[in-house]
PDB file of N, CA and C in Angstrom:
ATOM      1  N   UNK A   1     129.217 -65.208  72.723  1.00  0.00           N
ATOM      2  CA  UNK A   1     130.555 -65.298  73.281  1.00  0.00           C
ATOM      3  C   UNK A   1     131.255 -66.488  72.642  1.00  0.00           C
ATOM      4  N   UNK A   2     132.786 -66.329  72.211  1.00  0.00           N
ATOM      5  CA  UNK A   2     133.174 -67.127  71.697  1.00  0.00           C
ATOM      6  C   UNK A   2     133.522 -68.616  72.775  1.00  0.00           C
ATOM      7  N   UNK A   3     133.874 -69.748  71.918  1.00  0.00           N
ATOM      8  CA  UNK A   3     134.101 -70.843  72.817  1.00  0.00           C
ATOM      9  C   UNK A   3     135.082 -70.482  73.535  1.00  0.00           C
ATOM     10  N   UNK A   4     135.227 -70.970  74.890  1.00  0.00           N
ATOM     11  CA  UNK A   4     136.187 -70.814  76.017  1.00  0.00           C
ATOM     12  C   UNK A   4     136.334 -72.518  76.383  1.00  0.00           C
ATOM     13  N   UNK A   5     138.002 -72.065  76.546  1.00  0.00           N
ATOM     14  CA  UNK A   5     138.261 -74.205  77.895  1.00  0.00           C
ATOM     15  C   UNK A   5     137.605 -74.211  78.895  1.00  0.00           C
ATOM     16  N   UNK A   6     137.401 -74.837  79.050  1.00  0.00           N
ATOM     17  CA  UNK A   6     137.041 -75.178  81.044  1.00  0.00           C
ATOM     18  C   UNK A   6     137.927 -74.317  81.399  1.00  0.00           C
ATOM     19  N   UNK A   7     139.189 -74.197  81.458  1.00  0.00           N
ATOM     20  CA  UNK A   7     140.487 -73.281  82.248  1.00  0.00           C
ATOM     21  C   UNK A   7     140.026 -71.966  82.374  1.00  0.00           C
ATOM     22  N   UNK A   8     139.592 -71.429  80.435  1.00  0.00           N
ATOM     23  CA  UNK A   8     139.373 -69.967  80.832  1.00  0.00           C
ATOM     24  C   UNK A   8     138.482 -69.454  80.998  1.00  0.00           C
ATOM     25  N   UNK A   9     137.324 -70.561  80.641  1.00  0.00           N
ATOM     26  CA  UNK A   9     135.759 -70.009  81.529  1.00  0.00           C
ATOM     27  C   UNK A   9     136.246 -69.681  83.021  1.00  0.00           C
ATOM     28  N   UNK A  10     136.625 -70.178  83.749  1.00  0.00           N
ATOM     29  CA  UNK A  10     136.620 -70.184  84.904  1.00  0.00           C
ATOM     30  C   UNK A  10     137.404 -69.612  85.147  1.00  0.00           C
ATOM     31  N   UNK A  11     138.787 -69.339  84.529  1.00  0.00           N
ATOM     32  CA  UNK A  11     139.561 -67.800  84.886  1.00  0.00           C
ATOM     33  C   UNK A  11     138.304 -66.650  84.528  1.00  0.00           C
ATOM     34  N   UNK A  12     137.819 -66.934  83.697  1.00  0.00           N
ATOM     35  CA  UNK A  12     136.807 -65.687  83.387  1.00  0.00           C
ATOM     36  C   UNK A  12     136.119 -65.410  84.576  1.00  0.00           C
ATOM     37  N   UNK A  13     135.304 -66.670  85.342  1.00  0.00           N
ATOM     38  CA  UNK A  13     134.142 -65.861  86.098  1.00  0.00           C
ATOM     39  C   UNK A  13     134.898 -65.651  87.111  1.00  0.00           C
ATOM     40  N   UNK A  14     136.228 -66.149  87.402  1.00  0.00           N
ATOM     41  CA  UNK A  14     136.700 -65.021  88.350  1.00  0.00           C
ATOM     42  C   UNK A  14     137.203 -64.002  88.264  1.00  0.00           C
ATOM     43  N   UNK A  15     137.782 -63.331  87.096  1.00  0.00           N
ATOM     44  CA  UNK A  15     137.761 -62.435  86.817  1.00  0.00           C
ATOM     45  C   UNK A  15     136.311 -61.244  86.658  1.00  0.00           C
ATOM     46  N   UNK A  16     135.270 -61.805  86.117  1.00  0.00           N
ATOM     47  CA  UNK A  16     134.349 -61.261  86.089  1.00  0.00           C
ATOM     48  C   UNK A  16     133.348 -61.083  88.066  1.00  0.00           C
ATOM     49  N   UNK A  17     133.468 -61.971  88.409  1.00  0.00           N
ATOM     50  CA  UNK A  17     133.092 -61.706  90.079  1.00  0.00           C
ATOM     51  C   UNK A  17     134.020 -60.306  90.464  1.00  0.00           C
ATOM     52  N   UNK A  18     135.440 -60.667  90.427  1.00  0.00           N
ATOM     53  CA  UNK A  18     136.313 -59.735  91.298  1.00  0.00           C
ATOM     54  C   UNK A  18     135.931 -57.915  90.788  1.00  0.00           C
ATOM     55  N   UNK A  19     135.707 -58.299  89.054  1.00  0.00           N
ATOM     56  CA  UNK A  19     135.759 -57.054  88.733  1.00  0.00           C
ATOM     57  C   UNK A  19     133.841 -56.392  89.490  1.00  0.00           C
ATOM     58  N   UNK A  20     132.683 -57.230  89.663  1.00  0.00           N
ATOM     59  CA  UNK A  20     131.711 -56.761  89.473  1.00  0.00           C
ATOM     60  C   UNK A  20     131.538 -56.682  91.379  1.00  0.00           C
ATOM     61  N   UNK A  21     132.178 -56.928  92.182  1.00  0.00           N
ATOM     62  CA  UNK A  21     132.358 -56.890  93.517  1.00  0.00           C
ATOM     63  C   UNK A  21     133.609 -55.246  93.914  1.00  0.00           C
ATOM     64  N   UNK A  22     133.990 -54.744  92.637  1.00  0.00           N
ATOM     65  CA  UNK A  22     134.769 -53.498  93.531  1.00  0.00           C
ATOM     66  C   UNK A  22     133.761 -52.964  93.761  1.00  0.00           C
ATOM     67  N   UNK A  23     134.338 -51.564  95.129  1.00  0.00           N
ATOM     68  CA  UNK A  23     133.226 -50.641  95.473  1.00  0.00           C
ATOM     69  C   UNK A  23     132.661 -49.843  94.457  1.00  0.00           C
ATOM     70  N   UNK A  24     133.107 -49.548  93.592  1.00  0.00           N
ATOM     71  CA  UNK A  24     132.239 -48.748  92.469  1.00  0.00           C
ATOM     72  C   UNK A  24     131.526 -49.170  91.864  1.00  0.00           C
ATOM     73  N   UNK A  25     131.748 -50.931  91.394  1.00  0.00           N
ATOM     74  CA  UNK A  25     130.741 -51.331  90.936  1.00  0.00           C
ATOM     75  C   UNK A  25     129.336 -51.672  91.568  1.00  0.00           C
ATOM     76  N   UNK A  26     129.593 -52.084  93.009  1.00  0.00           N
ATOM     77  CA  UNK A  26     128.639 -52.125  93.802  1.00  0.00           C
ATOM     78  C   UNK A  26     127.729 -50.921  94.310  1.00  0.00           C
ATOM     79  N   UNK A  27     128.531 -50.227  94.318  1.00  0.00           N
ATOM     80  CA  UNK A  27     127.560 -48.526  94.712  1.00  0.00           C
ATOM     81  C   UNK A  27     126.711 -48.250  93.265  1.00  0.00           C
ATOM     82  N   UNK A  28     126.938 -48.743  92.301  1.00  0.00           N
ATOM     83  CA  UNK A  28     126.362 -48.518  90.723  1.00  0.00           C
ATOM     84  C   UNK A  28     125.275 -49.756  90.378  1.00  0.00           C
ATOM     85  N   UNK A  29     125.596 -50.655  91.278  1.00  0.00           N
ATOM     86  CA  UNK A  29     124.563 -51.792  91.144  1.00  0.00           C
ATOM     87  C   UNK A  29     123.184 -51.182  92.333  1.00  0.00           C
ATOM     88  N   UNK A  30     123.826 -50.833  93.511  1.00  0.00           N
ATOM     89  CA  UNK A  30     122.877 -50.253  94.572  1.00  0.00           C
ATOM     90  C   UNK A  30     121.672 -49.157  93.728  1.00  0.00           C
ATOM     91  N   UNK A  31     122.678 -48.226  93.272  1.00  0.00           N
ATOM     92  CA  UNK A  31     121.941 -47.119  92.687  1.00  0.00           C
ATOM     93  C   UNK A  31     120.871 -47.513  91.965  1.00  0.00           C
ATOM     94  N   UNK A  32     121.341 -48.930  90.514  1.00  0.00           N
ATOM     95  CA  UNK A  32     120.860 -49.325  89.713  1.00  0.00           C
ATOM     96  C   UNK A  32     119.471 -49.790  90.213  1.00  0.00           C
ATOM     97  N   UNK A  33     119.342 -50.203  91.395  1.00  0.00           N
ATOM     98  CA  UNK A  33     118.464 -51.115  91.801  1.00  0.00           C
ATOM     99  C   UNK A  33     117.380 -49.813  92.394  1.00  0.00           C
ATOM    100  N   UNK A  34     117.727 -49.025  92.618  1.00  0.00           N
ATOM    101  CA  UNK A  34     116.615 -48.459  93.676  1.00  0.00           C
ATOM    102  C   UNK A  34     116.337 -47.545  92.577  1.00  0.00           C
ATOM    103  N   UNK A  35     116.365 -47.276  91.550  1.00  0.00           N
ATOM    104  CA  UNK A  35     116.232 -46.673  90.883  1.00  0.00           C
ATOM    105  C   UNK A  35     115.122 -46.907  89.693  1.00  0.00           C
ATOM    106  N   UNK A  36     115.522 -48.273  89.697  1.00  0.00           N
ATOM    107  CA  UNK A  36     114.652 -49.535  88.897  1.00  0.00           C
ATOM    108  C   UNK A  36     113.148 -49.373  89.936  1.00  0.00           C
ATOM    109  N   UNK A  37     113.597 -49.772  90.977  1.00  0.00           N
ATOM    110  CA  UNK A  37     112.312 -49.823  91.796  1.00  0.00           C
ATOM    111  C   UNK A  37     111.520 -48.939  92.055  1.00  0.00           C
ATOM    112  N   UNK A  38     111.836 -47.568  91.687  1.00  0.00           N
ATOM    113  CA  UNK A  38     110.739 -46.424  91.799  1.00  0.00           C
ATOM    114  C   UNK A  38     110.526 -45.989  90.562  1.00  0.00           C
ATOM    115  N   UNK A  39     111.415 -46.495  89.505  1.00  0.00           N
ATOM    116  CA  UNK A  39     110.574 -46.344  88.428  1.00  0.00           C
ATOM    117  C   UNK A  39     109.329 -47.587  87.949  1.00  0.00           C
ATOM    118  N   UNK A  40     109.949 -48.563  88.490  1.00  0.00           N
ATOM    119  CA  UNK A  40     108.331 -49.439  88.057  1.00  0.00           C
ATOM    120  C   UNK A  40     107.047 -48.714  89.023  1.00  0.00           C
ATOM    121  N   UNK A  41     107.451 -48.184  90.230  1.00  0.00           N
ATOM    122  CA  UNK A  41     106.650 -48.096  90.709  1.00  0.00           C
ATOM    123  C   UNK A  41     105.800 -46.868  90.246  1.00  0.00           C
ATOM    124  N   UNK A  42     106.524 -45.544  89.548  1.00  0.00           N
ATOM    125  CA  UNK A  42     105.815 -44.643  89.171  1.00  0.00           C
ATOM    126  C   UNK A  42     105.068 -44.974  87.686  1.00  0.00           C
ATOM    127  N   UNK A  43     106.289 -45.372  86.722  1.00  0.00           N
ATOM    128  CA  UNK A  43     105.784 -45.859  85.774  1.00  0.00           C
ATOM    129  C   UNK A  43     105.121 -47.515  85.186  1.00  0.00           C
ATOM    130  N   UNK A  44     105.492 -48.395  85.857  1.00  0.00           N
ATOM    131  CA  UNK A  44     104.938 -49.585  85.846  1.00  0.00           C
ATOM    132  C   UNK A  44     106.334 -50.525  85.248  1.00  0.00           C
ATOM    133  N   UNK A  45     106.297 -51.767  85.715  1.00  0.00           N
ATOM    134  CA  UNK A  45     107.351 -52.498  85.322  1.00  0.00           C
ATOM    135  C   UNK A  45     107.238 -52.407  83.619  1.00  0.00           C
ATOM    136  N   UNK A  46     106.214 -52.764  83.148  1.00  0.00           N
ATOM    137  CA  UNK A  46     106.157 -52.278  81.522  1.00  0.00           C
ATOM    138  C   UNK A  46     107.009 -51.555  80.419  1.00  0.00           C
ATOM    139  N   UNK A  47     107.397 -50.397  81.490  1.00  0.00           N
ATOM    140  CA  UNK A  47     108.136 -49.328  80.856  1.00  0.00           C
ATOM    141  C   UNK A  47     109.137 -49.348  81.256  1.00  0.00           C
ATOM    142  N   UNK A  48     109.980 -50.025  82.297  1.00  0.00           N
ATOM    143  CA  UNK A  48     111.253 -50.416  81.886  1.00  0.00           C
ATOM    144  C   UNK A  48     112.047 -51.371  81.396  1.00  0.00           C
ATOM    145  N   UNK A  49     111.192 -51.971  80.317  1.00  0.00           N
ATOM    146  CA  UNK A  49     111.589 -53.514  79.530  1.00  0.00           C
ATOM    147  C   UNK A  49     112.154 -52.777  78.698  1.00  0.00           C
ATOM    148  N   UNK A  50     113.737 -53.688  78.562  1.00  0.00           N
ATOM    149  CA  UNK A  50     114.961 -52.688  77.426  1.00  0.00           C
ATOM    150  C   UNK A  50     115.397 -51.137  77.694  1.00  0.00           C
ATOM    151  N   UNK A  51     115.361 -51.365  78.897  1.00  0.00           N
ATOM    152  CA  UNK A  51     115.999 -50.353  79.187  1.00  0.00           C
ATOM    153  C   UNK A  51     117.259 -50.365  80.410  1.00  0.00           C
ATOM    154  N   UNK A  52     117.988 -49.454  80.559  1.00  0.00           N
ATOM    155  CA  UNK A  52     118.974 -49.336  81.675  1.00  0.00           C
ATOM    156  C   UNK A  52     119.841 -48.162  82.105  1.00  0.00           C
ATOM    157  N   UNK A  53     119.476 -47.912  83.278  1.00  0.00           N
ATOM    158  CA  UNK A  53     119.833 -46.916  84.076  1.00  0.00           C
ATOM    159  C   UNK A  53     121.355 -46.634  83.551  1.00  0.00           C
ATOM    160  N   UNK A  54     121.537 -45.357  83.044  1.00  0.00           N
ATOM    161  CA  UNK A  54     122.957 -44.859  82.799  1.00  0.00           C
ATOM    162  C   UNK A  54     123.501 -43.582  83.637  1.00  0.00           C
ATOM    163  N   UNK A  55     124.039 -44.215  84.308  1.00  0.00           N
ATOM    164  CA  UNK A  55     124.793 -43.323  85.380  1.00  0.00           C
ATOM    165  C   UNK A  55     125.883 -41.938  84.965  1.00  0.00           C
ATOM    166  N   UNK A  56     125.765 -41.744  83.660  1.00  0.00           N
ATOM    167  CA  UNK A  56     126.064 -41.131  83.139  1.00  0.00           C
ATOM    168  C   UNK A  56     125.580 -39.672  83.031  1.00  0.00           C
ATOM    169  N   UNK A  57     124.592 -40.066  82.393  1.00  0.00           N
ATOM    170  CA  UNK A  57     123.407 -39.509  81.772  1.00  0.00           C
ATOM    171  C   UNK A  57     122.654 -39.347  82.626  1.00  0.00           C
ATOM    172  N   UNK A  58     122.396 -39.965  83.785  1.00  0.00           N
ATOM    173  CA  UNK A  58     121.456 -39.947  85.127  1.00  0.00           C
ATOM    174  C   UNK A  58     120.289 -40.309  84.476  1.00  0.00           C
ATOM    175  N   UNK A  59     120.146 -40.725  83.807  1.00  0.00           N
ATOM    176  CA  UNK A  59     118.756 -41.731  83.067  1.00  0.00           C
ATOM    177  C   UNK A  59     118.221 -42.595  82.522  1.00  0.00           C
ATOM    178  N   UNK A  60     117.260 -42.788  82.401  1.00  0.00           N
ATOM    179  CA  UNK A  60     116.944 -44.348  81.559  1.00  0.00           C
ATOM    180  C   UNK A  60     117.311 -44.124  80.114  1.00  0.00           C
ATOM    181  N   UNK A  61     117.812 -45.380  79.553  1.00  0.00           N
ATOM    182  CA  UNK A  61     117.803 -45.245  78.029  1.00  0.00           C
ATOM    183  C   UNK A  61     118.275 -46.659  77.572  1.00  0.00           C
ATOM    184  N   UNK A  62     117.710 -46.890  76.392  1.00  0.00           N
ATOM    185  CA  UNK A  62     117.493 -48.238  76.087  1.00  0.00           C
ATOM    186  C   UNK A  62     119.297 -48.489  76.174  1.00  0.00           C
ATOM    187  N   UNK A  63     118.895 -50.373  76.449  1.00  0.00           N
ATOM    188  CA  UNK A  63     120.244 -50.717  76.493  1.00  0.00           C
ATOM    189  C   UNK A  63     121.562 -51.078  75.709  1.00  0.00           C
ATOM    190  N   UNK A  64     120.820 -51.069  74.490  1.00  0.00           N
ATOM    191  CA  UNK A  64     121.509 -50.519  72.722  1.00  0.00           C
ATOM    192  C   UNK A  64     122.161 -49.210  73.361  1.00  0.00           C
ATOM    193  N   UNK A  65     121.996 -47.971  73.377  1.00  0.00           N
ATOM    194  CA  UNK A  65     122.532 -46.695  73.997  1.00  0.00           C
ATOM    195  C   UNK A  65     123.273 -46.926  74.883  1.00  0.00           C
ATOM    196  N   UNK A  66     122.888 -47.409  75.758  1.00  0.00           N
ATOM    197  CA  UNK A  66     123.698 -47.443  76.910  1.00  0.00           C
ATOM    198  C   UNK A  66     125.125 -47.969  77.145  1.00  0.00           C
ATOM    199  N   UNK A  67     124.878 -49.230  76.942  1.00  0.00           N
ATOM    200  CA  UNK A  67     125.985 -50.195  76.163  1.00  0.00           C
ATOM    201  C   UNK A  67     126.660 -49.666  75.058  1.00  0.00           C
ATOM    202  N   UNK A  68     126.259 -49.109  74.503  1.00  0.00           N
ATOM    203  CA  UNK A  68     127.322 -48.611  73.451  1.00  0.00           C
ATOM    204  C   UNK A  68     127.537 -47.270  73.336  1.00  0.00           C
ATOM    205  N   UNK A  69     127.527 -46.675  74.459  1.00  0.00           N
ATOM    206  CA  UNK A  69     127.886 -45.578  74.812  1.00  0.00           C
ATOM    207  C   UNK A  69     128.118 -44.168  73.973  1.00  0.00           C
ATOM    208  N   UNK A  70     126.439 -44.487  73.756  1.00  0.00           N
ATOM    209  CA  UNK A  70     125.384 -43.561  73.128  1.00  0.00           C
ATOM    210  C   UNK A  70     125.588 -43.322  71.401  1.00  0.00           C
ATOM    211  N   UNK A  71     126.393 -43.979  70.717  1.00  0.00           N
ATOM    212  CA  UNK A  71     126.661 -44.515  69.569  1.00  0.00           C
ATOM    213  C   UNK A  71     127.829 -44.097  69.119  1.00  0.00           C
ATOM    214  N   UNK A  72     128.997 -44.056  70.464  1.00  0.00           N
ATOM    215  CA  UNK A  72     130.280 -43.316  70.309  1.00  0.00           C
ATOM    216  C   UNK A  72     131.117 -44.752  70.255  1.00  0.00           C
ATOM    217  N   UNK A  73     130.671 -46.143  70.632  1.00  0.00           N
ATOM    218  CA  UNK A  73     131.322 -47.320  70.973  1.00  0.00           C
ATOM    219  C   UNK A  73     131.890 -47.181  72.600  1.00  0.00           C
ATOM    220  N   UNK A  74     132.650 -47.994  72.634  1.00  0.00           N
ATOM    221  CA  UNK A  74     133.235 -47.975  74.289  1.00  0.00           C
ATOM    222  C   UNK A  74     135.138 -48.253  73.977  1.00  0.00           C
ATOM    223  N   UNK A  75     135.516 -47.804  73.016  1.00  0.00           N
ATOM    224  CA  UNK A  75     137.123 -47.442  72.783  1.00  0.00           C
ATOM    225  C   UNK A  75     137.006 -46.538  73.620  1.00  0.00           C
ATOM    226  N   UNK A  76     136.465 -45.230  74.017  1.00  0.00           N
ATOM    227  CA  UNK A  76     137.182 -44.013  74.933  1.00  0.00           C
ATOM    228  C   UNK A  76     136.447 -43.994  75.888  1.00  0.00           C
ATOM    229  N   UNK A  77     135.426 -44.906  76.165  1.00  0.00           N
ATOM    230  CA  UNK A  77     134.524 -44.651  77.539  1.00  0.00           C
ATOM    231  C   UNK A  77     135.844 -44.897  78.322  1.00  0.00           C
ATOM    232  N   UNK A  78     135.523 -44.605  79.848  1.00  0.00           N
ATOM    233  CA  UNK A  78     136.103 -44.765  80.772  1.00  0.00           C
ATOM    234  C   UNK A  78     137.580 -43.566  80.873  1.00  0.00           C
ATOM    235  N   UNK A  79     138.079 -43.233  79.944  1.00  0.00           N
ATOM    236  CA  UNK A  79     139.135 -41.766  79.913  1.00  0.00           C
ATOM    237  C   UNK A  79     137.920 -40.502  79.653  1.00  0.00           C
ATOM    238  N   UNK A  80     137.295 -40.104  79.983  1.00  0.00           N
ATOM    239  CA  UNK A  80     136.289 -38.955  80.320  1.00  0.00           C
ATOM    240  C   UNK A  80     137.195 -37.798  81.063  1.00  0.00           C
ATOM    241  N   UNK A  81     136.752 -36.729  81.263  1.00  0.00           N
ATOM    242  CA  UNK A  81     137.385 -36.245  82.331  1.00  0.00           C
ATOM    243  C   UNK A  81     136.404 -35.249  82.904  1.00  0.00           C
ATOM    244  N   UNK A  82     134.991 -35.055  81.897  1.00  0.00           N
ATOM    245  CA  UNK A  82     134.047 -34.799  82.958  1.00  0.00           C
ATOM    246  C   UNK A  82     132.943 -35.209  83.155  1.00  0.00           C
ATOM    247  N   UNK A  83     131.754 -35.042  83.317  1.00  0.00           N
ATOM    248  CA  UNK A  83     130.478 -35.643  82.974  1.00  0.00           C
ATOM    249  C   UNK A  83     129.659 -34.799  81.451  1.00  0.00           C
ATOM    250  N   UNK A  84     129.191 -35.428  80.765  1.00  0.00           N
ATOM    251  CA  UNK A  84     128.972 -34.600  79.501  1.00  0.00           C
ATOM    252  C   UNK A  84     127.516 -34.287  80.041  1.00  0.00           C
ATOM    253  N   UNK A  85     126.753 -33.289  79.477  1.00  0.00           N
ATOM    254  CA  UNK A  85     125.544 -32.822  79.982  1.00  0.00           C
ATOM    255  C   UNK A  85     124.613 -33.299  78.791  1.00  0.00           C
ATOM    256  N   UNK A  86     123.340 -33.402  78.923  1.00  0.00           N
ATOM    257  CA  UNK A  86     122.514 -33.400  77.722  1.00  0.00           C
ATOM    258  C   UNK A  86     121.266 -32.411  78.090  1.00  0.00           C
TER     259      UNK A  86
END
């Protein structure tokens, strides 16, 4: 991350709190979590190092993929208009 002032670090993490506290993000963190937790439990914490739940996709996949939204970038994520299937 590039250098930030004192001013806009801290405009940042409030910006970054407000945005990671809406309800969608929180119902996606919930999901994230219980999801995490029955997969270590079936498969072992082991097997989910580098990886992350894509709510998308409804599955695990490393977080290279995920984040970059499956090697399409993230210019058009978020204008979707349905769920893509795989």
């Amino acid at each position: 991350m590039p250098y930030l002032s004192p001013r806009a670090k801290r405009n940042k993490a409030e910006r970054d709190l407000k945005a990671a506290k809406t309800p969608a993000r929180r119902k996606k963190k919930a999901e994230n979590q219980r999801k995490r937790r029955a997969a270590a439990k079936k498969h072992g914490v082991s097997w989910l190092k580098g990886k992350d739940y894509d709510h998308d996709d409804k599955r695990f996949e490393s977080v290279k993929a995920n984040r970059g939204n499956d090697g399409n970038g993230t210019k058009k994520e978020g204008k979707k208009t349905k769920r893509k299937k795989k």
